[in-house]
Each structure stands twice: as C-alpha cells, then as structure tokens.
N, C-alpha and C. Protein backbone atom coordinates (compact mmCIF):
# COMPACT_ATOMS: atom_id res chain seq x y z
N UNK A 1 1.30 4.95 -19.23
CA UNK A 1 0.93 6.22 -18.63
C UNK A 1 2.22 6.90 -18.15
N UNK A 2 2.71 8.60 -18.16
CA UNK A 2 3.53 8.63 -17.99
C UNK A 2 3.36 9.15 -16.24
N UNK A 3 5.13 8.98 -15.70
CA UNK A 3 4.73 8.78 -14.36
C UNK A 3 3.61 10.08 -13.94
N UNK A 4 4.09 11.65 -14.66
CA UNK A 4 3.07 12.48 -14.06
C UNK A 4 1.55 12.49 -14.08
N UNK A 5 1.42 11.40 -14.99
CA UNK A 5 -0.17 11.35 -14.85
C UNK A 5 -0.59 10.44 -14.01
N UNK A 6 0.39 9.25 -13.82
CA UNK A 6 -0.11 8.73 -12.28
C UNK A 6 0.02 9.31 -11.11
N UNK A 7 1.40 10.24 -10.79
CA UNK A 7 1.48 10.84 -9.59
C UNK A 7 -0.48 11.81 -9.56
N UNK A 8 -0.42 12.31 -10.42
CA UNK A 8 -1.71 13.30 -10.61
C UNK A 8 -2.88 12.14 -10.13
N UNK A 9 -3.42 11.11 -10.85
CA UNK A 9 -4.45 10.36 -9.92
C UNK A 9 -3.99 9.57 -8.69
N UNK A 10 -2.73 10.00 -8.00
CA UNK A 10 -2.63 9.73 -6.89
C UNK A 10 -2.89 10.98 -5.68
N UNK A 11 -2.50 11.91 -6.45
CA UNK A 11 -2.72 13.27 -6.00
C UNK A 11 -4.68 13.31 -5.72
N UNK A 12 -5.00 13.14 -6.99
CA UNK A 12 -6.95 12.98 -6.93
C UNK A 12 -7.44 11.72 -5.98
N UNK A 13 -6.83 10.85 -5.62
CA UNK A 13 -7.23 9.72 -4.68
C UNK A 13 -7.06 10.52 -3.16
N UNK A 14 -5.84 10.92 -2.99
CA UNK A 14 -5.26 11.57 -1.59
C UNK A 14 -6.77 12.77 -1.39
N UNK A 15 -6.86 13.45 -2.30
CA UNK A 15 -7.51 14.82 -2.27
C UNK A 15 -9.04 14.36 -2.01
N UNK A 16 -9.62 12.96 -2.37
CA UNK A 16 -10.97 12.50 -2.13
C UNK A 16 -11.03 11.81 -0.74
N UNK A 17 -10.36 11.75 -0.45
CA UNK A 17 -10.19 11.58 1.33
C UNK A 17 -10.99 12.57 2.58
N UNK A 18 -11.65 11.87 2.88
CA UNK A 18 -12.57 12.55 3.78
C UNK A 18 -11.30 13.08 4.85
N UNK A 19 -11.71 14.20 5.63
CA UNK A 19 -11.08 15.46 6.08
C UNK A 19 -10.66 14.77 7.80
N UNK A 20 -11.88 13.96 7.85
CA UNK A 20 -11.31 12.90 9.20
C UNK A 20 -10.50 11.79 9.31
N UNK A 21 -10.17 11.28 7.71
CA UNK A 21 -8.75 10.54 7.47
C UNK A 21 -7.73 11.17 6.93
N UNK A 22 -7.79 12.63 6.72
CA UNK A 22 -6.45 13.50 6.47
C UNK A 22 -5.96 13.88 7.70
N UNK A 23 -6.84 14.66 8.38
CA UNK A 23 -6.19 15.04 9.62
C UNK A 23 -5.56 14.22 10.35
N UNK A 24 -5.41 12.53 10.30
CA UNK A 24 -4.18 11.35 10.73
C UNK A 24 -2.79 11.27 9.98
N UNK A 25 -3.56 11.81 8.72
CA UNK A 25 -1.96 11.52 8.12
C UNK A 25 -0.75 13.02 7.93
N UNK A 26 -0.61 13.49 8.73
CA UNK A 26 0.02 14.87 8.86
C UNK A 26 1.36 14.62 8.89
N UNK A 27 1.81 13.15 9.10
CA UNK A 27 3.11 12.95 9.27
C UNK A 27 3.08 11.41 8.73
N UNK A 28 2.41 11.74 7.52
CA UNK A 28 2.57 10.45 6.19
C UNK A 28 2.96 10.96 4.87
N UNK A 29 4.52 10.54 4.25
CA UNK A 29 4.33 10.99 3.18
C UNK A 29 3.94 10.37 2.15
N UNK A 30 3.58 10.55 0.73
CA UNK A 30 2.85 9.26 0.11
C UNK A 30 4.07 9.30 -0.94
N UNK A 31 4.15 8.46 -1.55
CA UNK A 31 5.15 8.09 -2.93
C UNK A 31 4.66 7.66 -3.70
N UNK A 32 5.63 7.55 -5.16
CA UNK A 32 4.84 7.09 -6.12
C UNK A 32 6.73 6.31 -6.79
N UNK A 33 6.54 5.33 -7.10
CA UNK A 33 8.09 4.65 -7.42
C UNK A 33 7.36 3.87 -8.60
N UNK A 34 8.19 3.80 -9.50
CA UNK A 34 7.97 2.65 -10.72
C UNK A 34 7.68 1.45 -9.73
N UNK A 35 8.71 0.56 -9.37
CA UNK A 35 8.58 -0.80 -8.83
C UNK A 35 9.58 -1.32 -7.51
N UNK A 36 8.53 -1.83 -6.88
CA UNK A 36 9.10 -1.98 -5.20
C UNK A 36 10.46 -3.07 -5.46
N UNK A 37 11.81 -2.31 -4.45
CA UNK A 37 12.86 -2.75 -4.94
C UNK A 37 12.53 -4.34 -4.28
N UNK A 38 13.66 -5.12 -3.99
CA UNK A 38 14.09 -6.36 -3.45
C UNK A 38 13.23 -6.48 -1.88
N UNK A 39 13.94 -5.79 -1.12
CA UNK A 39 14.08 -5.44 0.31
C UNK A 39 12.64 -4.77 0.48
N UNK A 40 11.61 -4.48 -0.22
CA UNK A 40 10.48 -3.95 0.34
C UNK A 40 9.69 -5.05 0.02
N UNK A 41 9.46 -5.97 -1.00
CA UNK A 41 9.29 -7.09 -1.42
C UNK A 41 9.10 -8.04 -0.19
N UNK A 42 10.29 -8.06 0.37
CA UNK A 42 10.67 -8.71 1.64
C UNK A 42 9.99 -8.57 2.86
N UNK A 43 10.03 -7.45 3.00
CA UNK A 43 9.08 -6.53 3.51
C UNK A 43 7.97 -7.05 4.06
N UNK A 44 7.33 -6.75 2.69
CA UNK A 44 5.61 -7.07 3.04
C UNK A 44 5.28 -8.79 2.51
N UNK A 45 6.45 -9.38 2.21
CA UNK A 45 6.76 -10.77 2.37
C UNK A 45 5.57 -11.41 1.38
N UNK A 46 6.19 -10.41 0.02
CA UNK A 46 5.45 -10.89 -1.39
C UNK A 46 6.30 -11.99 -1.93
N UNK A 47 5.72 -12.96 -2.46
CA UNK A 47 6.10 -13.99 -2.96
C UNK A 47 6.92 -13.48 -4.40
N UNK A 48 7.49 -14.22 -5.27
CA UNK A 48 8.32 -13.50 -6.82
C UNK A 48 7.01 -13.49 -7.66
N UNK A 49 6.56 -14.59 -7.58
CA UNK A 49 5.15 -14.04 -8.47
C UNK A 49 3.74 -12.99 -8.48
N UNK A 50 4.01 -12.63 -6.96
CA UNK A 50 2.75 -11.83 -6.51
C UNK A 50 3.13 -9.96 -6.99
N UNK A 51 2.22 -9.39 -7.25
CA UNK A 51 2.17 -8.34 -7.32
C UNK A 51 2.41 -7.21 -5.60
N UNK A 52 2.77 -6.50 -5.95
CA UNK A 52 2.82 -5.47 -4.57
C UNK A 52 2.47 -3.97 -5.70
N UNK A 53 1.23 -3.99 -5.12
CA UNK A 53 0.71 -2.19 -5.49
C UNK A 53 1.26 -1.36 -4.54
N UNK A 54 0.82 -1.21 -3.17
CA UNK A 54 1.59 -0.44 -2.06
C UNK A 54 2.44 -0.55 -1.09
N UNK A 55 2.86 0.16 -0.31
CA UNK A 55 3.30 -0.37 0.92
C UNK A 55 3.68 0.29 1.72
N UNK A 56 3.37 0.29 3.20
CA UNK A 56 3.22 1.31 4.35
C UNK A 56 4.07 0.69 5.02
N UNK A 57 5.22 2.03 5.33
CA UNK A 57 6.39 1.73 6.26
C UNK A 57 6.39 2.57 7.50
N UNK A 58 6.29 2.16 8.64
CA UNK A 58 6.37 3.14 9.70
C UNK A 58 5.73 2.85 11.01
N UNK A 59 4.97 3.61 11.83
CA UNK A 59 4.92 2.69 12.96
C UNK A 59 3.14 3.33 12.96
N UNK A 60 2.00 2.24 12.93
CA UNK A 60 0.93 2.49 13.35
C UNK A 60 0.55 2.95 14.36
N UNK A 61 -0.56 4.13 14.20
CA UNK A 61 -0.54 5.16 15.26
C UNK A 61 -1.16 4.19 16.49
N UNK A 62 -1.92 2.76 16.63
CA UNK A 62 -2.43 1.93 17.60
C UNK A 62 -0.96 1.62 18.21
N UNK A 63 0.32 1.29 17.75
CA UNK A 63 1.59 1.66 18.40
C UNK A 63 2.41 2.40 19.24
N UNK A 64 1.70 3.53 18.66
CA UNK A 64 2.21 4.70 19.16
C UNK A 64 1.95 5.22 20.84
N UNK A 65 3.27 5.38 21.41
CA UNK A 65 2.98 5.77 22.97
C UNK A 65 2.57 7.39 22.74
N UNK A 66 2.16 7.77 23.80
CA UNK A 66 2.39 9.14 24.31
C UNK A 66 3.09 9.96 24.04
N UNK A 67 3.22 11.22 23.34
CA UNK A 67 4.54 11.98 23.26
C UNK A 67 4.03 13.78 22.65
N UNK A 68 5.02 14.32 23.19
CA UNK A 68 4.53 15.83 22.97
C UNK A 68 4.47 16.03 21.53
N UNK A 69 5.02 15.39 20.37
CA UNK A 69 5.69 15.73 19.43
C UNK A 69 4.98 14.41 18.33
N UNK A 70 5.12 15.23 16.71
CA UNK A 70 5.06 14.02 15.91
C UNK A 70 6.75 13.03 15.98
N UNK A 71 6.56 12.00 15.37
CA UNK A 71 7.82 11.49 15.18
C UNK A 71 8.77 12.17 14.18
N UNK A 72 9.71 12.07 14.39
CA UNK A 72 11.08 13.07 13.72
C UNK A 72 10.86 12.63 12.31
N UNK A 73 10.79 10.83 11.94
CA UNK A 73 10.66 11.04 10.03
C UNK A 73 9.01 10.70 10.09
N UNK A 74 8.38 10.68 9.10
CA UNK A 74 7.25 10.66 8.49
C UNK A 74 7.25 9.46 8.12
N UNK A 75 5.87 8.78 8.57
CA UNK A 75 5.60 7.29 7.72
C UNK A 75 5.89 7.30 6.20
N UNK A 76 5.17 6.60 5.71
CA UNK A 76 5.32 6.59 4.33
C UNK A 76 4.67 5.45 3.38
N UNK A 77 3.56 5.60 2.67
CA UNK A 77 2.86 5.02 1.71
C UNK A 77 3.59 5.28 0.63
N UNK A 78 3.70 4.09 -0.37
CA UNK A 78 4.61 4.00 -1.76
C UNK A 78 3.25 3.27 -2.46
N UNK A 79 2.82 3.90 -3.59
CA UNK A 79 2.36 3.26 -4.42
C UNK A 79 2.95 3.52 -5.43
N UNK A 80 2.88 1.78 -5.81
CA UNK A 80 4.22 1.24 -7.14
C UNK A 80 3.00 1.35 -8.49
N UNK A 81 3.74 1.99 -9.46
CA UNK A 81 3.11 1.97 -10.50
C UNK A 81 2.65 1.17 -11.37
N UNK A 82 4.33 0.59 -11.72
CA UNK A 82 4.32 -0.84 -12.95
C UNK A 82 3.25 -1.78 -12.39
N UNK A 83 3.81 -2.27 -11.22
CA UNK A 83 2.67 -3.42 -11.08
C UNK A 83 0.84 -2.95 -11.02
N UNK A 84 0.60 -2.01 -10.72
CA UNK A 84 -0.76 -1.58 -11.21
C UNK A 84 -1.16 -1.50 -12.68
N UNK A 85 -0.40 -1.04 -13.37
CA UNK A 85 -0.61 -0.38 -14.77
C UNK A 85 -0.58 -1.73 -15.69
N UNK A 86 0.55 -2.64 -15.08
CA UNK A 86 0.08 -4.07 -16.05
C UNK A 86 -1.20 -4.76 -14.82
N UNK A 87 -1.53 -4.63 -14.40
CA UNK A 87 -2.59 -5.46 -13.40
C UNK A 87 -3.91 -4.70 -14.36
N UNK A 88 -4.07 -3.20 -14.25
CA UNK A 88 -5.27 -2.69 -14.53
C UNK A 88 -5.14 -1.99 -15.68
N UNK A 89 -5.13 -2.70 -17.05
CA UNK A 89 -5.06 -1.57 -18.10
C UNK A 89 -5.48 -0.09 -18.46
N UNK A 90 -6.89 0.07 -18.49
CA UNK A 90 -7.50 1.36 -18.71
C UNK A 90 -7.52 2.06 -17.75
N UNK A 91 -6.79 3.62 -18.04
CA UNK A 91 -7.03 4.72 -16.56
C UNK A 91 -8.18 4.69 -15.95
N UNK A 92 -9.77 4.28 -16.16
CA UNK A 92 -10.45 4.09 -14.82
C UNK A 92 -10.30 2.86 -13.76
N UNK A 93 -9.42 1.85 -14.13
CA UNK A 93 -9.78 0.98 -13.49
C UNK A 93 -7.96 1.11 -13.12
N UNK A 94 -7.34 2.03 -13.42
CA UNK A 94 -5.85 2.19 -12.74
C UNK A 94 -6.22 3.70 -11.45
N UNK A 95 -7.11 4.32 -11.70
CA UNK A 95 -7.58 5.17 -10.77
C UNK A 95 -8.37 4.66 -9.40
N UNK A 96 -8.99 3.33 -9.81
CA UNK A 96 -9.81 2.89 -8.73
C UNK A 96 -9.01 1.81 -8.03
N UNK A 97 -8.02 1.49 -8.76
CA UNK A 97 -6.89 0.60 -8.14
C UNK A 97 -5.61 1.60 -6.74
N UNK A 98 -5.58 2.82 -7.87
CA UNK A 98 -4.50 3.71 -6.82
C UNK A 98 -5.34 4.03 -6.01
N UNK A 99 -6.65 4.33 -5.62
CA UNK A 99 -7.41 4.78 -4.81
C UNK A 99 -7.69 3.25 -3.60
N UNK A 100 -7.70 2.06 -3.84
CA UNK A 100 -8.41 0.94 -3.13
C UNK A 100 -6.73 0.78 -2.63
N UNK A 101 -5.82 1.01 -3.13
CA UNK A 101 -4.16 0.44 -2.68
C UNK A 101 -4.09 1.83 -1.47
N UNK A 102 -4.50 2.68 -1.77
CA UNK A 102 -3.89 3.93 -0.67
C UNK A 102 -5.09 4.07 0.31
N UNK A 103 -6.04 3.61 0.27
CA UNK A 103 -7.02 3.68 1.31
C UNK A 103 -6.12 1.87 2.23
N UNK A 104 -5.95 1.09 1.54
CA UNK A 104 -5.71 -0.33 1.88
C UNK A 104 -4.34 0.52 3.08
N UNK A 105 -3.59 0.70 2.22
CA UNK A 105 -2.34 1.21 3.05
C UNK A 105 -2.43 2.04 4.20
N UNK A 106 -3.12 3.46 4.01
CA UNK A 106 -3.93 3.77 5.65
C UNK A 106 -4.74 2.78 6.29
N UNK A 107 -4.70 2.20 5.99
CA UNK A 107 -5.62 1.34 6.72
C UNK A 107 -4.82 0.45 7.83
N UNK A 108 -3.50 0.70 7.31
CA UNK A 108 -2.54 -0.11 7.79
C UNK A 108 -1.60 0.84 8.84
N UNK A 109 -1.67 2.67 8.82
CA UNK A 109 -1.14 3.28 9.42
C UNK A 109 -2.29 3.27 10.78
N UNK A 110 -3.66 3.15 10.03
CA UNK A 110 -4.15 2.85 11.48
C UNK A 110 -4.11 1.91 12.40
N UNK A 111 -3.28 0.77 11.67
CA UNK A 111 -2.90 -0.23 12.66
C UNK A 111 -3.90 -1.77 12.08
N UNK A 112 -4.65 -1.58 11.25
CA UNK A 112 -5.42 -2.43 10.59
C UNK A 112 -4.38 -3.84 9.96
N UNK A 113 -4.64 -5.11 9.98
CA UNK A 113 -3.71 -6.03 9.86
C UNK A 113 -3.95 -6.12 8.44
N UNK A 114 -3.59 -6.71 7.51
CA UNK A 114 -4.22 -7.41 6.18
C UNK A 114 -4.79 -8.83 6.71
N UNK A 115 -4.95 -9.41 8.25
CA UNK A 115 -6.10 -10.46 8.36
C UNK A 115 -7.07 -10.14 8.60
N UNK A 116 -7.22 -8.85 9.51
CA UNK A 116 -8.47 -7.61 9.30
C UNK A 116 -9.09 -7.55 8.17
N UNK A 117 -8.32 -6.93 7.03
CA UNK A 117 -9.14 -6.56 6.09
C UNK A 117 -9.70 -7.85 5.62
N UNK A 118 -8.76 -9.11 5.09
CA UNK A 118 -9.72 -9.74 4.51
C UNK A 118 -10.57 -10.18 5.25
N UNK A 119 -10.82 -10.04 6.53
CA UNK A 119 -12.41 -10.19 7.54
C UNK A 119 -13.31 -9.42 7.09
N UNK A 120 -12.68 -8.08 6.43
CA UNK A 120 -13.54 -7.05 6.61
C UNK A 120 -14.15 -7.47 5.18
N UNK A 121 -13.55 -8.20 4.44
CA UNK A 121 -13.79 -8.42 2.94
C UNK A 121 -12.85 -6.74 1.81
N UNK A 122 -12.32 -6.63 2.22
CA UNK A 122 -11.58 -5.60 2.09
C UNK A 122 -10.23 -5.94 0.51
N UNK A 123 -10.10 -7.13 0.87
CA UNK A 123 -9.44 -7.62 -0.74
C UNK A 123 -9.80 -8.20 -1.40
C-alpha cells in the first residue's frame, strides 16, 4: 500500500471518532512512520520479535496538573505501517487494525494502562 493510502485510512479512523474523544485530543498529533526506530521499541519495551503497530508519547491527561494553558509540544500517536501491513494483509482488515491501534493508543493518552485494557479484554 502506498504510504498515502495509509495516511488516508488513518485520516478515516481519526475522522470516525466520536466528537467527545476529539475534543481531548486538541493537543495530539497523530503520525504515520514506516517502522518504529530502536529507541521507541525500547520505549514501549517490545521484545525483537514482537510487533509494535502504535505508540503514544507524552504525558496522560490523568497526569496532568492544573494549568491555564495546553502544554507547549503536543502528545503524539505514531502509527507504524510496515508492521501492520505484514500483520494484516487485505485493506479491510489493515483499516480495522489502524482504527483498533489508534483508539488502543488514546486510550493510553487517557491514562489507560495496557493492564487495563487487557482487563478490559481490549487486546
């Protein structure tokens, strides 16, 4: 797939977002990168064999003190392509993947753990 047609069903995932989980992310930007370098890897403390679809960098708003102002940089959701596109061959099931990775990842600006979700049954 070329990258603009994934940025585009990442664009259609963002845009199917109910209007009460947009209005949180005003100071989230989303990305779209071929493949998560070394150091983000590290990060979210993926093993060499495991896949990483997304990943949310920044400080969850359950973090967040008091303040007149948004924060000066913008969080930031990265959804990695390669590893989706070999995980989920056919564009519907690479659309319902960028959509379950960027809901997963807010989920995480709201402060949601990944031991949460899999409580929630969420992976």
């Amino acid at each position: 797939m070329l990258p603009s047609e994934f940025r585009k069903l990442v664009e259609e995932a963002i845009d199917s977002l109910p209007e009460e989980i947009l209005r949180h992310l005003k100071n989230v930007e989303v990305l779209v990168e071929w493949t998560a370098l070394p150091e983000q890897r590290r990060k979210a403390g993926v093993r060499a064999w495991e896949d990483l679809f997304g990943l949310y960098e920044g400080v969850p708003l359950t973090e967040r003190g008091v303040t007149s102002g948004e924060p000066l940089f913008p969080d930031r959701i990265t959804i990695f392509q390669r590893p989706i596109e070999r995980r989920y061959r056919t564009p519907e099931r690479i659309r319902d993947a960028i959509r379950r990775t960027l809901i997963h990842e807010i989920a995480h600006h709201f402060g949601i753990s990944d031991e949460r979700l899999r409580e929630l049954g969420a992976y």
